[in-house]
PDB file of N, CA and C in Angstrom:
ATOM      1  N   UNK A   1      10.697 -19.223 -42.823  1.00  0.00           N
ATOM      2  CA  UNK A   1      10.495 -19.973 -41.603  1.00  0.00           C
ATOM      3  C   UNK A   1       9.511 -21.108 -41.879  1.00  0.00           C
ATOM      4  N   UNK A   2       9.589 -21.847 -41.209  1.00  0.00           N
ATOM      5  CA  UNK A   2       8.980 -23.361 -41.422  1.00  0.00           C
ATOM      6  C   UNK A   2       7.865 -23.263 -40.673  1.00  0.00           C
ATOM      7  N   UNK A   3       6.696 -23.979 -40.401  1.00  0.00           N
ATOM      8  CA  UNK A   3       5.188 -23.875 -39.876  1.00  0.00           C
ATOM      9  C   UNK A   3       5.953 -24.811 -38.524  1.00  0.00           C
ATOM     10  N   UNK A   4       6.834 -25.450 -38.615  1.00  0.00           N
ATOM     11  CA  UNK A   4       6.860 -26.182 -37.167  1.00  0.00           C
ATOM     12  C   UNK A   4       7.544 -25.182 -36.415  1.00  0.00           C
ATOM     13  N   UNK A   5       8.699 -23.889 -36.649  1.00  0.00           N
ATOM     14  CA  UNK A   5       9.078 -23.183 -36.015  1.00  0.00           C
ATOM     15  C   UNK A   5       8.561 -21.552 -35.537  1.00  0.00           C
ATOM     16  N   UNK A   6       7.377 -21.508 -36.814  1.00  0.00           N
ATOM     17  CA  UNK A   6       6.115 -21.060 -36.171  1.00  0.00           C
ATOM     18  C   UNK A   6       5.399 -21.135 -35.304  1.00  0.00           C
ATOM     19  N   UNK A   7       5.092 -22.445 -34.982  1.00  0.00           N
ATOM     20  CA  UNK A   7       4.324 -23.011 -34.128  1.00  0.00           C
ATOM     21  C   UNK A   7       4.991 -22.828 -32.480  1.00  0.00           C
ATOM     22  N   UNK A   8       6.387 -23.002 -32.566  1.00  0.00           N
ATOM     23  CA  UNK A   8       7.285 -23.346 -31.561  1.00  0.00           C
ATOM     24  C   UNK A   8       7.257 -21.607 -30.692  1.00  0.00           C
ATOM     25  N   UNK A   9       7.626 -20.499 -31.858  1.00  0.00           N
ATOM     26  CA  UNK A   9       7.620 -19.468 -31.335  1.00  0.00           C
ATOM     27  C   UNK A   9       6.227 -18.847 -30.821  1.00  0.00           C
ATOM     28  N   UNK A  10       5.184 -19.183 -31.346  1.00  0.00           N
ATOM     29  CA  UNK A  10       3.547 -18.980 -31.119  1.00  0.00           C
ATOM     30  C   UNK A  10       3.350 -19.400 -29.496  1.00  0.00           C
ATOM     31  N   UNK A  11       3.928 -20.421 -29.290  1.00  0.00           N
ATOM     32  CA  UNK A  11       3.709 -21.318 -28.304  1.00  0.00           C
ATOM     33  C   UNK A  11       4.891 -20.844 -26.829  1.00  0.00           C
ATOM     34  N   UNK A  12       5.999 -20.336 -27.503  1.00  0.00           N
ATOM     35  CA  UNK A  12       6.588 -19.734 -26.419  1.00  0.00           C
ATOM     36  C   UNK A  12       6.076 -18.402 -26.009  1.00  0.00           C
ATOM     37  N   UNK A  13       5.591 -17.296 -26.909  1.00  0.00           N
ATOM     38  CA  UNK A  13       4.771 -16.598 -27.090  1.00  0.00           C
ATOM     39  C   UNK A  13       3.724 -16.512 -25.813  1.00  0.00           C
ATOM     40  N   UNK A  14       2.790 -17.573 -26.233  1.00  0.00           N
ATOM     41  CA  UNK A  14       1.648 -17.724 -25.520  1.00  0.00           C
ATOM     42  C   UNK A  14       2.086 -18.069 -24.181  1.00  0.00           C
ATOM     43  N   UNK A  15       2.769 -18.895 -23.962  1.00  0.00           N
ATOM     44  CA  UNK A  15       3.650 -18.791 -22.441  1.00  0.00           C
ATOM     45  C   UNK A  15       4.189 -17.673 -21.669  1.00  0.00           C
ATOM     46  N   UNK A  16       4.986 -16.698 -22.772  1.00  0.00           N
ATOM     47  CA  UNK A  16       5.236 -15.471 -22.064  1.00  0.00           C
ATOM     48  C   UNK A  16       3.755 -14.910 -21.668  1.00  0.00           C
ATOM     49  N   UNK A  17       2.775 -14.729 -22.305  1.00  0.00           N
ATOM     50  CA  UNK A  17       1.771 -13.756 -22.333  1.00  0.00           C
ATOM     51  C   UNK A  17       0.875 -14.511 -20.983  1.00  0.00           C
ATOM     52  N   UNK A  18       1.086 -15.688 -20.845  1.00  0.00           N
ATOM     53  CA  UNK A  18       0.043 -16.520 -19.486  1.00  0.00           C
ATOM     54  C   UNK A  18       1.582 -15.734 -18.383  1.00  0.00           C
ATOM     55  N   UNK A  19       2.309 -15.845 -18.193  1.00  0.00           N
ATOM     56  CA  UNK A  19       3.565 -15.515 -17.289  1.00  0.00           C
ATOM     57  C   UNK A  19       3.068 -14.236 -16.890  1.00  0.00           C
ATOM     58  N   UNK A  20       2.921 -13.553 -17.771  1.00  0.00           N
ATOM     59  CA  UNK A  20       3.093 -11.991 -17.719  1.00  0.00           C
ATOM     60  C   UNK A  20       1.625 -11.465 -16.987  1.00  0.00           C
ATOM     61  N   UNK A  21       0.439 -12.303 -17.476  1.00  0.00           N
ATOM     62  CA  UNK A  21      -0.779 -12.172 -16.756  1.00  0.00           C
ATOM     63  C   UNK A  21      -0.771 -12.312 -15.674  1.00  0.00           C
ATOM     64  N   UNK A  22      -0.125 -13.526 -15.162  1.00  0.00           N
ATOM     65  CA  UNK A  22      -0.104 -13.768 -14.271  1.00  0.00           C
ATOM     66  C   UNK A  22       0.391 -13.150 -12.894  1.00  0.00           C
ATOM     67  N   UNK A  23       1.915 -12.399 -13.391  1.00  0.00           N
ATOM     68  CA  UNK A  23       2.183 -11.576 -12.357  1.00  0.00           C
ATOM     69  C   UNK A  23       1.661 -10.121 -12.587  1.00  0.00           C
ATOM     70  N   UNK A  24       0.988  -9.825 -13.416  1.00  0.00           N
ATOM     71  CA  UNK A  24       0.248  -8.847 -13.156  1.00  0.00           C
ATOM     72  C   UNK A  24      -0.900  -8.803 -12.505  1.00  0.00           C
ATOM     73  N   UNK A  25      -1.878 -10.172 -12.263  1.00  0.00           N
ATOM     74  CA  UNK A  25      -2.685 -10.219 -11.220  1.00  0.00           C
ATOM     75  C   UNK A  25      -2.511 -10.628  -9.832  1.00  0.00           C
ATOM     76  N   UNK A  26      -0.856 -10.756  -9.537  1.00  0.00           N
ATOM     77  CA  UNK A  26      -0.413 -10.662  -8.301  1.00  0.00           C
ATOM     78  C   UNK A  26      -0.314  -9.661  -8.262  1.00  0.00           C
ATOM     79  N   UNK A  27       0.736  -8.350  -8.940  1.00  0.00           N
ATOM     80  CA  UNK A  27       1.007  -7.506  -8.221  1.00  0.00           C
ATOM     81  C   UNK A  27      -0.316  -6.305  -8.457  1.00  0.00           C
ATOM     82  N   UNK A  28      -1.693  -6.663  -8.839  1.00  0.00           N
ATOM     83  CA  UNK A  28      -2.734  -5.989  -8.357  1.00  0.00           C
ATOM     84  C   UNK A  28      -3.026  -6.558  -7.603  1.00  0.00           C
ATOM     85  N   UNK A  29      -3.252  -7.445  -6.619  1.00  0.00           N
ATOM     86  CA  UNK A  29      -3.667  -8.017  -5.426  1.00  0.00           C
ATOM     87  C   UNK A  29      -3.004  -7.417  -4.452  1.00  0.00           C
ATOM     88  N   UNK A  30      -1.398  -7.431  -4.403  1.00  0.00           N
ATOM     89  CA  UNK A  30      -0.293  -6.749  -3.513  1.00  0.00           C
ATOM     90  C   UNK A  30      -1.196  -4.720  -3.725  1.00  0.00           C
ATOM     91  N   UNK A  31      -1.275  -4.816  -4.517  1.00  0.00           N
ATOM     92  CA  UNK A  31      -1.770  -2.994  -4.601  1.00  0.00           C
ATOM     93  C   UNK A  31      -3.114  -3.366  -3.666  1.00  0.00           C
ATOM     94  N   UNK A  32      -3.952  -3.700  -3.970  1.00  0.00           N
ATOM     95  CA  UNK A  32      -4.939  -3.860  -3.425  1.00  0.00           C
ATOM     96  C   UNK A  32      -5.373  -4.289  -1.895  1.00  0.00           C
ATOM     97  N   UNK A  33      -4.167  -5.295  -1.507  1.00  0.00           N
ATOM     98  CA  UNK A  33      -4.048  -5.474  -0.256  1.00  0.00           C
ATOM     99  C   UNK A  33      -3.438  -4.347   0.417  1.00  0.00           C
ATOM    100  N   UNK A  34      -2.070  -3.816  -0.003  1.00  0.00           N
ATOM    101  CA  UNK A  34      -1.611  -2.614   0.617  1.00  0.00           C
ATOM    102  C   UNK A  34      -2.347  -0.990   0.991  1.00  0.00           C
ATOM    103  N   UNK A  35      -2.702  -0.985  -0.287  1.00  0.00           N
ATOM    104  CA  UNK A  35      -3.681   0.333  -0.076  1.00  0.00           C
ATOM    105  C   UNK A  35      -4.772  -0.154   1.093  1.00  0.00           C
ATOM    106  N   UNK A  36      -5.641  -1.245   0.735  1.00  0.00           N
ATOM    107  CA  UNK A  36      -6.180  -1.382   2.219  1.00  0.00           C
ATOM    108  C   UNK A  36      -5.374  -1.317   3.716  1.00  0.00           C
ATOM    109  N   UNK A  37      -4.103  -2.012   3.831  1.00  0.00           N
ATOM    110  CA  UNK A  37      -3.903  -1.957   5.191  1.00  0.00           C
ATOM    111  C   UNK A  37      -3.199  -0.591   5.332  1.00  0.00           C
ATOM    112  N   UNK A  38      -2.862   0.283   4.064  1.00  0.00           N
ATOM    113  CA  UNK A  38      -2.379   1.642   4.536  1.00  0.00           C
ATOM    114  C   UNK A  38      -3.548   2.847   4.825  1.00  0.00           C
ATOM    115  N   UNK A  39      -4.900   2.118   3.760  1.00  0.00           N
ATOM    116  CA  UNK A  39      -5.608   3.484   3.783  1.00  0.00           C
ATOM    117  C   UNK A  39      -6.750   2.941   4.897  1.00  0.00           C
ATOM    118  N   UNK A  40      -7.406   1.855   4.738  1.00  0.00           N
ATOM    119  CA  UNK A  40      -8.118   1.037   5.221  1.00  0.00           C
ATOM    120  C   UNK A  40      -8.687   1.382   6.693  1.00  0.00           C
ATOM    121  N   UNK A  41     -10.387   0.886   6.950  1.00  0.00           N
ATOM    122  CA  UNK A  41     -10.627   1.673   8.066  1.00  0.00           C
ATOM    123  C   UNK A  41     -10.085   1.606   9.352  1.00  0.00           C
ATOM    124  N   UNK A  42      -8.753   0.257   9.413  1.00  0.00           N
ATOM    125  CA  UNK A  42      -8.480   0.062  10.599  1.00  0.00           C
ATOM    126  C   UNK A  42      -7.112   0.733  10.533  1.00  0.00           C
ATOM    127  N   UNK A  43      -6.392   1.313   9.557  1.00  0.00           N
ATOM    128  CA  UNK A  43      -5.276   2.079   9.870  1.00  0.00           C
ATOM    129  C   UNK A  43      -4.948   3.360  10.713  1.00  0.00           C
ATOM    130  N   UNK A  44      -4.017   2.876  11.013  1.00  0.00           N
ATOM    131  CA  UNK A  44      -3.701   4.397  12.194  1.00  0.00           C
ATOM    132  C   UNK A  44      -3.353   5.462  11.141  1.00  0.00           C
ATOM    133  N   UNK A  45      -3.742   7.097  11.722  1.00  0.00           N
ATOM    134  CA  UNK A  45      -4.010   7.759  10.729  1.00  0.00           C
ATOM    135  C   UNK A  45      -2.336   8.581  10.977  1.00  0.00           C
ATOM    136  N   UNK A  46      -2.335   8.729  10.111  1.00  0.00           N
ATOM    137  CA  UNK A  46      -0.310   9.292   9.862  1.00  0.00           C
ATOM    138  C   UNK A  46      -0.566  10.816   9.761  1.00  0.00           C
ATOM    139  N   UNK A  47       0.203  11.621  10.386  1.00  0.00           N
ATOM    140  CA  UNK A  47       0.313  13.158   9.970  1.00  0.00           C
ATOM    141  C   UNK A  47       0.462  13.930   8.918  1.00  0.00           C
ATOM    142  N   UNK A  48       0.283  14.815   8.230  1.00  0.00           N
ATOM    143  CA  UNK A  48       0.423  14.698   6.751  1.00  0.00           C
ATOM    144  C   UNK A  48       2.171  14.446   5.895  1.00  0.00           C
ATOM    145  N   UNK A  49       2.765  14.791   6.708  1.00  0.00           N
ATOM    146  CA  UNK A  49       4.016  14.789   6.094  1.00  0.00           C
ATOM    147  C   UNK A  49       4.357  13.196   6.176  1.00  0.00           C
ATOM    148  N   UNK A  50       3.729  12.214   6.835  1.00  0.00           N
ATOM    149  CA  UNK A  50       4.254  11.027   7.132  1.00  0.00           C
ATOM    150  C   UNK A  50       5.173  10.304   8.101  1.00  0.00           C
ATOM    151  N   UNK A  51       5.305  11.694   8.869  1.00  0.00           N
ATOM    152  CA  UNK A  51       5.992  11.012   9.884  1.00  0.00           C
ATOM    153  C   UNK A  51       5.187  10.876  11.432  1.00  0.00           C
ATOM    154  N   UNK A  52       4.938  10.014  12.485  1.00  0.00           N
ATOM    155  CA  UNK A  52       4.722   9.620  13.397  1.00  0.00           C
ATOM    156  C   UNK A  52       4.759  11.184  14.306  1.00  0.00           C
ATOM    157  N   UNK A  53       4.078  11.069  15.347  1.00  0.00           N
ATOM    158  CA  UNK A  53       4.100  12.357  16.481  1.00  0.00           C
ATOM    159  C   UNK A  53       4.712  11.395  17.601  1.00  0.00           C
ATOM    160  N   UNK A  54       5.745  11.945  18.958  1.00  0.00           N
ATOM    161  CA  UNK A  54       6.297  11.323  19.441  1.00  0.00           C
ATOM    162  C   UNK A  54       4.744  11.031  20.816  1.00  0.00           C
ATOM    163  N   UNK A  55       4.394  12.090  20.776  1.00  0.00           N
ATOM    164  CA  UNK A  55       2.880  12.519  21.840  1.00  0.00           C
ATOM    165  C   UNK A  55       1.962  12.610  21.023  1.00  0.00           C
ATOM    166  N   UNK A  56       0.917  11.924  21.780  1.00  0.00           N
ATOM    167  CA  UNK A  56      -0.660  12.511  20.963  1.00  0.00           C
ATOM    168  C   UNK A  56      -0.544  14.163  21.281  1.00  0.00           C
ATOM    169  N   UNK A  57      -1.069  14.703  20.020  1.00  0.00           N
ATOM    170  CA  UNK A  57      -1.182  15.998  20.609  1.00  0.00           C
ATOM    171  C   UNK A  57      -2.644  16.344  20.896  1.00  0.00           C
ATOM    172  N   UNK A  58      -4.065  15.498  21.183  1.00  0.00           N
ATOM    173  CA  UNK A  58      -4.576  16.355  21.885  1.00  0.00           C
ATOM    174  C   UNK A  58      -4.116  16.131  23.310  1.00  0.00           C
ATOM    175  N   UNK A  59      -3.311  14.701  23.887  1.00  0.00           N
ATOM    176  CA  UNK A  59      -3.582  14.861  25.239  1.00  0.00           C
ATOM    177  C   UNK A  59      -2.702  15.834  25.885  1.00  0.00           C
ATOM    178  N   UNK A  60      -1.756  16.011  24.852  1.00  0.00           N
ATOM    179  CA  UNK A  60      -0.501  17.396  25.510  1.00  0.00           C
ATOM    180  C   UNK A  60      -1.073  18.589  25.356  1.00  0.00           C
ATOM    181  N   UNK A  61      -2.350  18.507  24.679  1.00  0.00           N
ATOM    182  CA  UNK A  61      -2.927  20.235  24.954  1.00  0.00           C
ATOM    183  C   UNK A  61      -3.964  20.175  25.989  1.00  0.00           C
ATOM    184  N   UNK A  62      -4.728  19.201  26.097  1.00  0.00           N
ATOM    185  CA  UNK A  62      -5.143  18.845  27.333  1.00  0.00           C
ATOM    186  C   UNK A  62      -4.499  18.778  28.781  1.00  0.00           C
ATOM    187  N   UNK A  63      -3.032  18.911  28.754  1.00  0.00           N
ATOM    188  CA  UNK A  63      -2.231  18.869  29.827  1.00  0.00           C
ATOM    189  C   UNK A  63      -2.257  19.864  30.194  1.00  0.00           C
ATOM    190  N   UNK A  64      -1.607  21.288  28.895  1.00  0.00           N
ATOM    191  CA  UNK A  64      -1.699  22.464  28.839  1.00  0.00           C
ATOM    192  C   UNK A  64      -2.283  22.910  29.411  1.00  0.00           C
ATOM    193  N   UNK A  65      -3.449  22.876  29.104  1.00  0.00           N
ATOM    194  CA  UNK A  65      -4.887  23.088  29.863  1.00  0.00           C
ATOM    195  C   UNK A  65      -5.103  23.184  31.284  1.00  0.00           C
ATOM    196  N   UNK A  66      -4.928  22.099  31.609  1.00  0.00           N
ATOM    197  CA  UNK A  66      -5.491  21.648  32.718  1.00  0.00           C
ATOM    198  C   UNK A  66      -3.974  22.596  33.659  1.00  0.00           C
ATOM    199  N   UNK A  67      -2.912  22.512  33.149  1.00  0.00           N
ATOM    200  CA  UNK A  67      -1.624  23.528  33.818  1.00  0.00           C
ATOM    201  C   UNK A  67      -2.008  24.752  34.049  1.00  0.00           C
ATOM    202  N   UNK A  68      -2.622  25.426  33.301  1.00  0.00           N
ATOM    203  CA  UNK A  68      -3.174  26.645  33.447  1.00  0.00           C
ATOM    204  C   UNK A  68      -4.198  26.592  34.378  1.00  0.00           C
ATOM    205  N   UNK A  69      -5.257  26.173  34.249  1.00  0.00           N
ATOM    206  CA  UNK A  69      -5.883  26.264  35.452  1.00  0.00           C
ATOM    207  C   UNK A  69      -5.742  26.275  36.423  1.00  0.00           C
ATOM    208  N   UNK A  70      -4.571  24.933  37.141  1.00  0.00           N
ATOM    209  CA  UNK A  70      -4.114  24.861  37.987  1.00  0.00           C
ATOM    210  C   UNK A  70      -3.503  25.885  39.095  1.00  0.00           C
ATOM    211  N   UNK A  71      -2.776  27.149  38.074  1.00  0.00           N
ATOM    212  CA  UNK A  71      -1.900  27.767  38.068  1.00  0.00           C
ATOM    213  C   UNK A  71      -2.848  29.304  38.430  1.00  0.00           C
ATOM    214  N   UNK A  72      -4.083  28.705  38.483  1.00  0.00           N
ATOM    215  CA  UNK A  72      -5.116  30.052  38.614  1.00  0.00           C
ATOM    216  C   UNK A  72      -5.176  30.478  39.882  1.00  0.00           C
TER     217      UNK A  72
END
């Protein structure tokens, strides 16, 4: 191989390797932003399995509650 086609592959090289940095310090930013708005102190807190409750459940045991008494 010739020093000018050395040079040529060095140089595409070094291009891949700035490319490749590069979207690797996007997609740690994307991690970093996400985990904040999933874990983060203003997120709503998820049930453990991950799915949504259709009712809060303390105020439906609070309903409970207050049914029974009623009922006294």
């Amino acid at each position: 191989m010739s020093q000018e086609n050395l040079e040529k592959i060095i140089a595409q090289q070094a291009t891949t390797i700035q490319n490749l940095t590069d979207e690797i310090k996007l997609l740690r930013e994307q991690v970093v932003y996400l985990t904040q708005k999933r874990y983060g102190k203003s997120s709503k807190q998820m049930s453990l399995n991950g799915q949504t409750n259709l009712f809060d459940e303390p105020e439906a045991q609070d309903d409970g509650e207050n049914n029974l008494l009623e009922l006294r």
